[in-house]
PDB file of N, CA and C in Angstrom:
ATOM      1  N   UNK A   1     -44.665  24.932 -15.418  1.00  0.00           N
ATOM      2  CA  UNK A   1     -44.120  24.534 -16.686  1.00  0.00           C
ATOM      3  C   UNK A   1     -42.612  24.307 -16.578  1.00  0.00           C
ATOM      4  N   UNK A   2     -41.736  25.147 -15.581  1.00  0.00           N
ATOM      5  CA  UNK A   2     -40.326  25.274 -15.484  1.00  0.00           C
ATOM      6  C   UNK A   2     -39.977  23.659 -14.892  1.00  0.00           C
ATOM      7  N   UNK A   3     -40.829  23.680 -14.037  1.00  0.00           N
ATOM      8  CA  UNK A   3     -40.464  22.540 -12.871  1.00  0.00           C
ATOM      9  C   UNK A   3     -40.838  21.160 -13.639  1.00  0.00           C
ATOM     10  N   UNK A   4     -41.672  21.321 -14.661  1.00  0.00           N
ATOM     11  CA  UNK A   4     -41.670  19.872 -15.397  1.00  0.00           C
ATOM     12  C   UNK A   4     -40.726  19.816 -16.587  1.00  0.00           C
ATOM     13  N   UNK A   5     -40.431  21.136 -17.147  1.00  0.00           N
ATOM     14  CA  UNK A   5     -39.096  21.082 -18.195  1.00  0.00           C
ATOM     15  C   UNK A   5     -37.950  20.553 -17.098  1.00  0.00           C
ATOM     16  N   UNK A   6     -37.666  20.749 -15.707  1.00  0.00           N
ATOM     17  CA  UNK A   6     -36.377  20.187 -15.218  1.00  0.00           C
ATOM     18  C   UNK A   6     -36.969  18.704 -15.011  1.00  0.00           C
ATOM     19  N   UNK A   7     -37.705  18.574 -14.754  1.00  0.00           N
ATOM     20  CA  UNK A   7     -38.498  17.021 -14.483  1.00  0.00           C
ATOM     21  C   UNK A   7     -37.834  16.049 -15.695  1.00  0.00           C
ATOM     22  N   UNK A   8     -37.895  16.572 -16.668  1.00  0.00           N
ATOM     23  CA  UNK A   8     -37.969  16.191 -18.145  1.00  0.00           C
ATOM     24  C   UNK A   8     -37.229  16.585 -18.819  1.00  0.00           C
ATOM     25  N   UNK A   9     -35.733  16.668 -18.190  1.00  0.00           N
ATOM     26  CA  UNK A   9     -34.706  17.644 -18.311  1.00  0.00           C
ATOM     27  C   UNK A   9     -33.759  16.917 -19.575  1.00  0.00           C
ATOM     28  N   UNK A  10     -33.297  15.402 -19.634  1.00  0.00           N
ATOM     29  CA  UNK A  10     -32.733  14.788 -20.913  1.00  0.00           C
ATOM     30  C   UNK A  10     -33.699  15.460 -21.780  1.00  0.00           C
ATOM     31  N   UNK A  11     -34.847  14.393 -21.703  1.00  0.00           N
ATOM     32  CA  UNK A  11     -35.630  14.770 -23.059  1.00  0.00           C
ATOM     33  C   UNK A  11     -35.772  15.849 -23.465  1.00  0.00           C
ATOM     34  N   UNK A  12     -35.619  16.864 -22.713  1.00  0.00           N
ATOM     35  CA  UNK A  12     -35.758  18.862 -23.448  1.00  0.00           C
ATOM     36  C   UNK A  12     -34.551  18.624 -23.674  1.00  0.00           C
ATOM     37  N   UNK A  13     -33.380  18.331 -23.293  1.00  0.00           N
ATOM     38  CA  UNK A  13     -31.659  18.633 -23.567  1.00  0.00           C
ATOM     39  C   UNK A  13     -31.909  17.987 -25.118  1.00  0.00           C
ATOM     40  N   UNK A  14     -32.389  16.466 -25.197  1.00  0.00           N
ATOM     41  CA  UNK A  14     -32.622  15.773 -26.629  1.00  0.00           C
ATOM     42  C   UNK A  14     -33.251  17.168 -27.639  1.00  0.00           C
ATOM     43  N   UNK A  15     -34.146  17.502 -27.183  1.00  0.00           N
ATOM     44  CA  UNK A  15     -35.043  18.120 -27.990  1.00  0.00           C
ATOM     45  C   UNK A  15     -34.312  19.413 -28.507  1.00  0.00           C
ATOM     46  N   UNK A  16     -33.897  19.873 -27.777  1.00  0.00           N
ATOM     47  CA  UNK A  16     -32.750  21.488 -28.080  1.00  0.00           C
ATOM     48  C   UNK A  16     -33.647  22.204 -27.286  1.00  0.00           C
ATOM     49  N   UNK A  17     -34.258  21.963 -26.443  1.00  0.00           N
ATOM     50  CA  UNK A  17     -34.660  23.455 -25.692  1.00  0.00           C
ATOM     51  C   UNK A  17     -34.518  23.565 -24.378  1.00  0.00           C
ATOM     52  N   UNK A  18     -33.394  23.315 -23.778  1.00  0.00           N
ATOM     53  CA  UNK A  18     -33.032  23.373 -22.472  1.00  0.00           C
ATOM     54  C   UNK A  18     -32.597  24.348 -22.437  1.00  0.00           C
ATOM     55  N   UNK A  19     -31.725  25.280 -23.489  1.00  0.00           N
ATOM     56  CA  UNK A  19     -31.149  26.332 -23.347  1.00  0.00           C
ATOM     57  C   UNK A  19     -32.477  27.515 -23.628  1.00  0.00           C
ATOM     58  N   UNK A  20     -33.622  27.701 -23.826  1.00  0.00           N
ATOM     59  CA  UNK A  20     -35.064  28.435 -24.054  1.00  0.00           C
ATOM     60  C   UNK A  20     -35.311  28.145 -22.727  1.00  0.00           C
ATOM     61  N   UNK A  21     -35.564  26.916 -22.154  1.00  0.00           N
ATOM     62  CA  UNK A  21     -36.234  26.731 -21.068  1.00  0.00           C
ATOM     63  C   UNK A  21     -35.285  27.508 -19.700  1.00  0.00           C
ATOM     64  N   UNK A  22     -33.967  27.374 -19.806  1.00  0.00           N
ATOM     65  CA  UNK A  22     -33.356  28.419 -18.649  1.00  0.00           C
ATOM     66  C   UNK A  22     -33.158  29.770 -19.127  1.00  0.00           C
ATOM     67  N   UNK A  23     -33.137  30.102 -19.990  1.00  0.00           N
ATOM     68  CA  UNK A  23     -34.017  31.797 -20.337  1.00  0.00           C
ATOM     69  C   UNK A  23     -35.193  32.055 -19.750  1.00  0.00           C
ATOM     70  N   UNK A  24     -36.038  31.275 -20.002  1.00  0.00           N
ATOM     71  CA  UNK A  24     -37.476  31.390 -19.388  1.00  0.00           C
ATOM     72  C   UNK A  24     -37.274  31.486 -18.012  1.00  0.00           C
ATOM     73  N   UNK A  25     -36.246  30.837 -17.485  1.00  0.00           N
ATOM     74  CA  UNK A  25     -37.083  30.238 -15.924  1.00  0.00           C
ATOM     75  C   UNK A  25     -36.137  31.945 -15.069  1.00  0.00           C
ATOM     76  N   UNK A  26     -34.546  32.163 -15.767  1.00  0.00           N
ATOM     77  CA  UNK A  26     -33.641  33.296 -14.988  1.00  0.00           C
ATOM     78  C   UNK A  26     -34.856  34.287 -15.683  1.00  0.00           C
ATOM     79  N   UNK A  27     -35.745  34.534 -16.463  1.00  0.00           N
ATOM     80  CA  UNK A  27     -36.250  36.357 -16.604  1.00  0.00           C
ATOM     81  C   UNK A  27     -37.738  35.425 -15.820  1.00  0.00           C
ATOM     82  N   UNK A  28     -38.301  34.792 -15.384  1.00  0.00           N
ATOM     83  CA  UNK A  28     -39.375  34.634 -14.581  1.00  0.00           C
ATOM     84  C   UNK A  28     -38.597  35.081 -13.228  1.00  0.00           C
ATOM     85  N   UNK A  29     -37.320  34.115 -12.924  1.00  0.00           N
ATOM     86  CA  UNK A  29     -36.309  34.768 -11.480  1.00  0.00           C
ATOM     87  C   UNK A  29     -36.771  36.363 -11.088  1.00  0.00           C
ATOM     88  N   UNK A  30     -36.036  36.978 -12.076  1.00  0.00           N
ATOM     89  CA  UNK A  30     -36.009  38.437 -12.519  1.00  0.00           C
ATOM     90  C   UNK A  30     -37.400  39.552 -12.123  1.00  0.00           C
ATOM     91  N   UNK A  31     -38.181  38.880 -12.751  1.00  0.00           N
ATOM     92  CA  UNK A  31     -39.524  39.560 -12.747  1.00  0.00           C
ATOM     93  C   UNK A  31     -40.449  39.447 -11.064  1.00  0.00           C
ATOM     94  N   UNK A  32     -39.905  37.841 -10.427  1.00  0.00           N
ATOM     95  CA  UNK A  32     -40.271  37.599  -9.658  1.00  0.00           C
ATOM     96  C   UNK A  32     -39.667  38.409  -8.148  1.00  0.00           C
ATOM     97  N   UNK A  33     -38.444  38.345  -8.689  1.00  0.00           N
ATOM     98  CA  UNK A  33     -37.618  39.298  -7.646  1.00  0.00           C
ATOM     99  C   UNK A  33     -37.650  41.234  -7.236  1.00  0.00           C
ATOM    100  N   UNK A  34     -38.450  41.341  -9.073  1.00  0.00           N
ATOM    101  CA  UNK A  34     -37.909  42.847  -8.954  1.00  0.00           C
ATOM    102  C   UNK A  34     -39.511  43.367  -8.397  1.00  0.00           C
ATOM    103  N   UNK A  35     -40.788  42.063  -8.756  1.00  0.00           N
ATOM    104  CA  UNK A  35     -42.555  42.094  -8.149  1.00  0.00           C
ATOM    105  C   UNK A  35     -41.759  42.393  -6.165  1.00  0.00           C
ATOM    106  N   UNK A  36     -41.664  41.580  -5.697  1.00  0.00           N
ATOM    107  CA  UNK A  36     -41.282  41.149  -4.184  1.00  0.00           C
ATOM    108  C   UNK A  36     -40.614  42.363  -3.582  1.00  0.00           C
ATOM    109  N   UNK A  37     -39.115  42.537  -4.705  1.00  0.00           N
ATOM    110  CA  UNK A  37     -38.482  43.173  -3.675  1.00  0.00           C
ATOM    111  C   UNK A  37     -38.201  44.566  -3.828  1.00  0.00           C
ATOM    112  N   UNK A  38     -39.008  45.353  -5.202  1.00  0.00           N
ATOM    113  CA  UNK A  38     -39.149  46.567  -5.155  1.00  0.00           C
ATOM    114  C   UNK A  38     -40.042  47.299  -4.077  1.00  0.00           C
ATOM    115  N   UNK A  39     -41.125  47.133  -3.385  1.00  0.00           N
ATOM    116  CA  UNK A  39     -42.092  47.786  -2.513  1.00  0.00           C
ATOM    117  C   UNK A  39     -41.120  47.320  -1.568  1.00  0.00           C
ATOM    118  N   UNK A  40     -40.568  46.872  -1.444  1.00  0.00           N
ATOM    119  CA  UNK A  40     -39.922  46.842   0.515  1.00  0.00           C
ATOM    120  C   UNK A  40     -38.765  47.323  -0.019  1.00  0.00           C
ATOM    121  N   UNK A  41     -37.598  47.684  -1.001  1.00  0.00           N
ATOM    122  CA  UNK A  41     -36.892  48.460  -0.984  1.00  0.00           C
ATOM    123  C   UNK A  41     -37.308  50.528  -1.342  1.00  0.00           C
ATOM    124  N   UNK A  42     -38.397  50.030  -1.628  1.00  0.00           N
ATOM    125  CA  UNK A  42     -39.069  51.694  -1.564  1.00  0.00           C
ATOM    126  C   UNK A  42     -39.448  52.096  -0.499  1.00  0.00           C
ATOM    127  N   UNK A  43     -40.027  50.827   0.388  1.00  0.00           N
ATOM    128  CA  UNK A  43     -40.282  51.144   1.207  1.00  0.00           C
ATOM    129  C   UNK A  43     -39.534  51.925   3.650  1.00  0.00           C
ATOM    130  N   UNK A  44     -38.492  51.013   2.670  1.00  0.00           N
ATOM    131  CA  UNK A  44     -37.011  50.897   3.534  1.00  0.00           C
ATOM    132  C   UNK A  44     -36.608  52.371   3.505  1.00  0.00           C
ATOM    133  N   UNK A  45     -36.759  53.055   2.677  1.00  0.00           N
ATOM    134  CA  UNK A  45     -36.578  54.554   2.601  1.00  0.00           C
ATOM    135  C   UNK A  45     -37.165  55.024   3.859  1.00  0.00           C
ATOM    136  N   UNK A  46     -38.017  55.386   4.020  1.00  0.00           N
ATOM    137  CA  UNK A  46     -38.988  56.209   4.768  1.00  0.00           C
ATOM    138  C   UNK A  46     -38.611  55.968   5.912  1.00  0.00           C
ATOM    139  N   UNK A  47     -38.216  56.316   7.116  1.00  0.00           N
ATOM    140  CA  UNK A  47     -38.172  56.469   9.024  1.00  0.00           C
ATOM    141  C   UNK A  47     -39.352  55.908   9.132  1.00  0.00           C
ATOM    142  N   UNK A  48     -40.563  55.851   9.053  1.00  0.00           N
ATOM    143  CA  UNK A  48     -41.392  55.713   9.398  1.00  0.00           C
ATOM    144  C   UNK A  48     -41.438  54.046   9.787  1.00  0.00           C
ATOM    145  N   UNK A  49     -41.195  53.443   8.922  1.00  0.00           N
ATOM    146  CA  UNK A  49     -41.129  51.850   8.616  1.00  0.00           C
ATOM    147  C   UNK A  49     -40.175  51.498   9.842  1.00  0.00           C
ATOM    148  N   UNK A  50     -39.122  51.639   9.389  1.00  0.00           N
ATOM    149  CA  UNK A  50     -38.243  51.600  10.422  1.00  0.00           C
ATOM    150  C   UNK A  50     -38.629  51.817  11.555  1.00  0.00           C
ATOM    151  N   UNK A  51     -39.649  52.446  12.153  1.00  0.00           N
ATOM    152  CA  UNK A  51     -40.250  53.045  13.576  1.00  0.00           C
ATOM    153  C   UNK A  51     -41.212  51.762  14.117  1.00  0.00           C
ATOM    154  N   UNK A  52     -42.065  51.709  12.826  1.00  0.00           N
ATOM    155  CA  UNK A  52     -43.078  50.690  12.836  1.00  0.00           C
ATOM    156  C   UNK A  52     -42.538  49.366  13.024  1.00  0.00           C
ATOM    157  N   UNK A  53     -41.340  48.997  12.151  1.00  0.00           N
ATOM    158  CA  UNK A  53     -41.598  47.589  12.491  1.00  0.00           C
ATOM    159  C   UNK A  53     -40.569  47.512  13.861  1.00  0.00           C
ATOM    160  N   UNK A  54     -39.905  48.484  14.928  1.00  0.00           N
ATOM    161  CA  UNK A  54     -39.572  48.201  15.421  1.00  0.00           C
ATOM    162  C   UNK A  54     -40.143  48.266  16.981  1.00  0.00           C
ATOM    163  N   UNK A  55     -41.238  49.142  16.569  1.00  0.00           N
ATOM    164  CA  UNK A  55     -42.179  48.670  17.562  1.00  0.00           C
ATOM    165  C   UNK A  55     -43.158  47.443  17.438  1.00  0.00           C
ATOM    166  N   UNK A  56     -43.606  46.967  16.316  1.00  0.00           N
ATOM    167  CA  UNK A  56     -44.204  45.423  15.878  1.00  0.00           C
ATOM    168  C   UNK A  56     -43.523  44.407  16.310  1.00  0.00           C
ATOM    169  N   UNK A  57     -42.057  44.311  16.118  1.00  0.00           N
ATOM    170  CA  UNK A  57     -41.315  43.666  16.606  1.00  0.00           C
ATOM    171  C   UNK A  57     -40.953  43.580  18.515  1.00  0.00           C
ATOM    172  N   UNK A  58     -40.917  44.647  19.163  1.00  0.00           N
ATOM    173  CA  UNK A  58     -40.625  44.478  20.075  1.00  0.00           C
ATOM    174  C   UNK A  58     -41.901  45.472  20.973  1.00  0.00           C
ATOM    175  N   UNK A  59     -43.168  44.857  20.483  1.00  0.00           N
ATOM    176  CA  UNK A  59     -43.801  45.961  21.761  1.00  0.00           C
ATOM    177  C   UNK A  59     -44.649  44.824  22.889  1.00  0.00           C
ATOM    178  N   UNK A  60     -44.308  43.894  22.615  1.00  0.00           N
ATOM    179  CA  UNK A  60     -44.424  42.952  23.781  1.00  0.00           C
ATOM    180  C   UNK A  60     -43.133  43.441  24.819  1.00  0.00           C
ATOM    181  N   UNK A  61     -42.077  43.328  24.661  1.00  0.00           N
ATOM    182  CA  UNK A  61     -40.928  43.894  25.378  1.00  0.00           C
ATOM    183  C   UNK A  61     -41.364  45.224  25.763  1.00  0.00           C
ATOM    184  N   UNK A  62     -41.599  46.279  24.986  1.00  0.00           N
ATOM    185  CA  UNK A  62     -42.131  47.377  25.358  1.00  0.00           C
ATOM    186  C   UNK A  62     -43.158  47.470  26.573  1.00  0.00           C
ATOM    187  N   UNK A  63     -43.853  46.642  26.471  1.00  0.00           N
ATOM    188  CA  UNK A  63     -44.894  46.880  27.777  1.00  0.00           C
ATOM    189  C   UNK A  63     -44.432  46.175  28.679  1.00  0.00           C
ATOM    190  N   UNK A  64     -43.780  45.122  28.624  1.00  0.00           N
ATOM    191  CA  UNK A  64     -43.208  44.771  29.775  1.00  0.00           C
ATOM    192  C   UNK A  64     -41.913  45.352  30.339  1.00  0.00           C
ATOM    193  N   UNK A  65     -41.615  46.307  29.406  1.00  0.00           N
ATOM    194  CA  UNK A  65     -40.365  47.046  30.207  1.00  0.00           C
ATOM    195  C   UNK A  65     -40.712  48.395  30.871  1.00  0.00           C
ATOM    196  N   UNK A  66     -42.014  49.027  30.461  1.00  0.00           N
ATOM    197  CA  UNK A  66     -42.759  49.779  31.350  1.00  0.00           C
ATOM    198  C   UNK A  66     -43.243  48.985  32.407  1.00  0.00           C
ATOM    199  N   UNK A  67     -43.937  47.983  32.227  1.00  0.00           N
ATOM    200  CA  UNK A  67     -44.759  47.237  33.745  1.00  0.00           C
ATOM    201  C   UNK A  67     -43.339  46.948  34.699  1.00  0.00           C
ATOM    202  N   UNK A  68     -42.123  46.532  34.692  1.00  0.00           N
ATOM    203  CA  UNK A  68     -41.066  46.550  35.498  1.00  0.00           C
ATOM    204  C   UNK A  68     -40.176  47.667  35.824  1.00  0.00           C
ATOM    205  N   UNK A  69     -40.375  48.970  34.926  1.00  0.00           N
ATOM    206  CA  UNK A  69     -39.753  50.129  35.183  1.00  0.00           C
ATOM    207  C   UNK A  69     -40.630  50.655  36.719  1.00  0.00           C
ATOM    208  N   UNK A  70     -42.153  50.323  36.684  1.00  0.00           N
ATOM    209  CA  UNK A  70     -42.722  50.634  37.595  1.00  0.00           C
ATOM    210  C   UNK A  70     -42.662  49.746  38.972  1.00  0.00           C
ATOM    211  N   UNK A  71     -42.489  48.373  38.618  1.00  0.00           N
ATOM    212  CA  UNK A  71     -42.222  47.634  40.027  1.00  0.00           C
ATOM    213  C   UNK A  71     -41.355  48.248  40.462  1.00  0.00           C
ATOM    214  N   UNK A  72     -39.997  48.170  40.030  1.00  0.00           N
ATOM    215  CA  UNK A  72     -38.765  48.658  40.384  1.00  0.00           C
ATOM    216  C   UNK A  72     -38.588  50.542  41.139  1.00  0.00           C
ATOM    217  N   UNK A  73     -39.636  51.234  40.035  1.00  0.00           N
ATOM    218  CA  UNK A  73     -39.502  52.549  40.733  1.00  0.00           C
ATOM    219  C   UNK A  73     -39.799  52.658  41.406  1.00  0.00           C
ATOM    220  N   UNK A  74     -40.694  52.011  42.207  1.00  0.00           N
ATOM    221  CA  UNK A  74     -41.445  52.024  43.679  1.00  0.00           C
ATOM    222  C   UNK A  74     -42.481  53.357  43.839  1.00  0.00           C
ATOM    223  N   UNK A  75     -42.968  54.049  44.888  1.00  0.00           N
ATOM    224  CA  UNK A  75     -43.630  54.804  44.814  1.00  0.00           C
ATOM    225  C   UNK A  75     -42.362  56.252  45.518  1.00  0.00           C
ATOM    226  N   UNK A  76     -43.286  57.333  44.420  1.00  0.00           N
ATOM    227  CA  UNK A  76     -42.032  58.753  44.889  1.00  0.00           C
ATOM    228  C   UNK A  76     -41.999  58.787  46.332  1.00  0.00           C
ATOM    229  N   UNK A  77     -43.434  58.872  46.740  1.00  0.00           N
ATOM    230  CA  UNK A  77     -43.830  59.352  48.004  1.00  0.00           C
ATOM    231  C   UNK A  77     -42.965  58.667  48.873  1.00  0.00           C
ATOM    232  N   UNK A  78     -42.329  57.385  48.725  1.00  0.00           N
ATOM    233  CA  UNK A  78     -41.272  56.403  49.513  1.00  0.00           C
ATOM    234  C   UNK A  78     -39.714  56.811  49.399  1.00  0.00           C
ATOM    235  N   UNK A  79     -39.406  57.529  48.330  1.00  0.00           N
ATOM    236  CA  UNK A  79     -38.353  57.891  47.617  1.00  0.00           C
ATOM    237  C   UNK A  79     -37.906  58.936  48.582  1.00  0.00           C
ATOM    238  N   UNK A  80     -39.188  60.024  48.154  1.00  0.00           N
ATOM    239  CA  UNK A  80     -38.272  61.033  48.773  1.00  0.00           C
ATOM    240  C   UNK A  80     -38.598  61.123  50.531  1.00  0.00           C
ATOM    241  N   UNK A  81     -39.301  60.636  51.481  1.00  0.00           N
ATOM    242  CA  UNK A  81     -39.314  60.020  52.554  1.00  0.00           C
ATOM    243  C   UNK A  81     -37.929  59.596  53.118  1.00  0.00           C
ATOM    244  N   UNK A  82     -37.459  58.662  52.202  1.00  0.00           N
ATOM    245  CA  UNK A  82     -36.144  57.995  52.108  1.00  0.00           C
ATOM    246  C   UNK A  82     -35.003  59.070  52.459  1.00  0.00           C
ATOM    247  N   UNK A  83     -35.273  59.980  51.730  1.00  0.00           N
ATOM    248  CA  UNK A  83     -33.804  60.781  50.985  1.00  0.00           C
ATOM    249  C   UNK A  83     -33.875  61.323  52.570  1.00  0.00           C
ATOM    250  N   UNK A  84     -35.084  62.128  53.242  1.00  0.00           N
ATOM    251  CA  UNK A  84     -35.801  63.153  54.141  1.00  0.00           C
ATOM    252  C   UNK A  84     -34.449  62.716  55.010  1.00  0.00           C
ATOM    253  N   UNK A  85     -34.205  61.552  55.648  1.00  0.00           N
ATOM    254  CA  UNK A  85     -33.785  61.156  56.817  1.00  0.00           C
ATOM    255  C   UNK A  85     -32.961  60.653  56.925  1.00  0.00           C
TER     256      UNK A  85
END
C-alpha cells in the first residue's frame, strides 16, 4: 500500500494525505525494526551465541587448522629421537 502511495505520490500530495501516508510507512519502519532486531539484540547477551556463531563461522578453518597442526607436528616418536642425539 506504502509503495503505491509513493507511486502515486502528486496525486496523494493533491489529495492531503501524504503527510498520513509517511506516518504510516516511519511506525510500519518502527514495528518492523523493533519485530527483527529485538531477538538478536536479546540474544547478543548470552556467551553462548557468541561461541556459536564463532564456531559456524569459522569451523571449516577449524578443522583445517587441526588437519595442519598435525602435518606440521610430525610424529613424537621422531621428536624426541631427534632431541636423543
Amino acid at each position: 500500500m506504502l509503495v503505491i502511495a509513493q507511486a502515486l505520490r502528486p496525486v496523494v500530495k493533491k489529495a492531503g494525505f501524504w503527510g498520513s501516508v509517511r506516518t504510516l510507512a516511519r511506525g510500519y519502519e518502527i514495528v518492523m525494526g523493533l519485530l527483527l532486531f529485538t531477538p538478536v539484540a536479546f540474544l547478543a547477551w548470552f556467551p553462548f551465541v557468541s561461541e556459536f556463531q564463532t564456531r559456524m563461522l569459522f569451523n571449516q578453518a577449524f578443522s583445517r587448522g587441526l588437519q595442519i597442526s598435525r602435518i606440521l607436528g610430525g610424529h613424537r616418536k621422531d621428536r624426541t629421537s631427534r632431541h636423543k642425539e
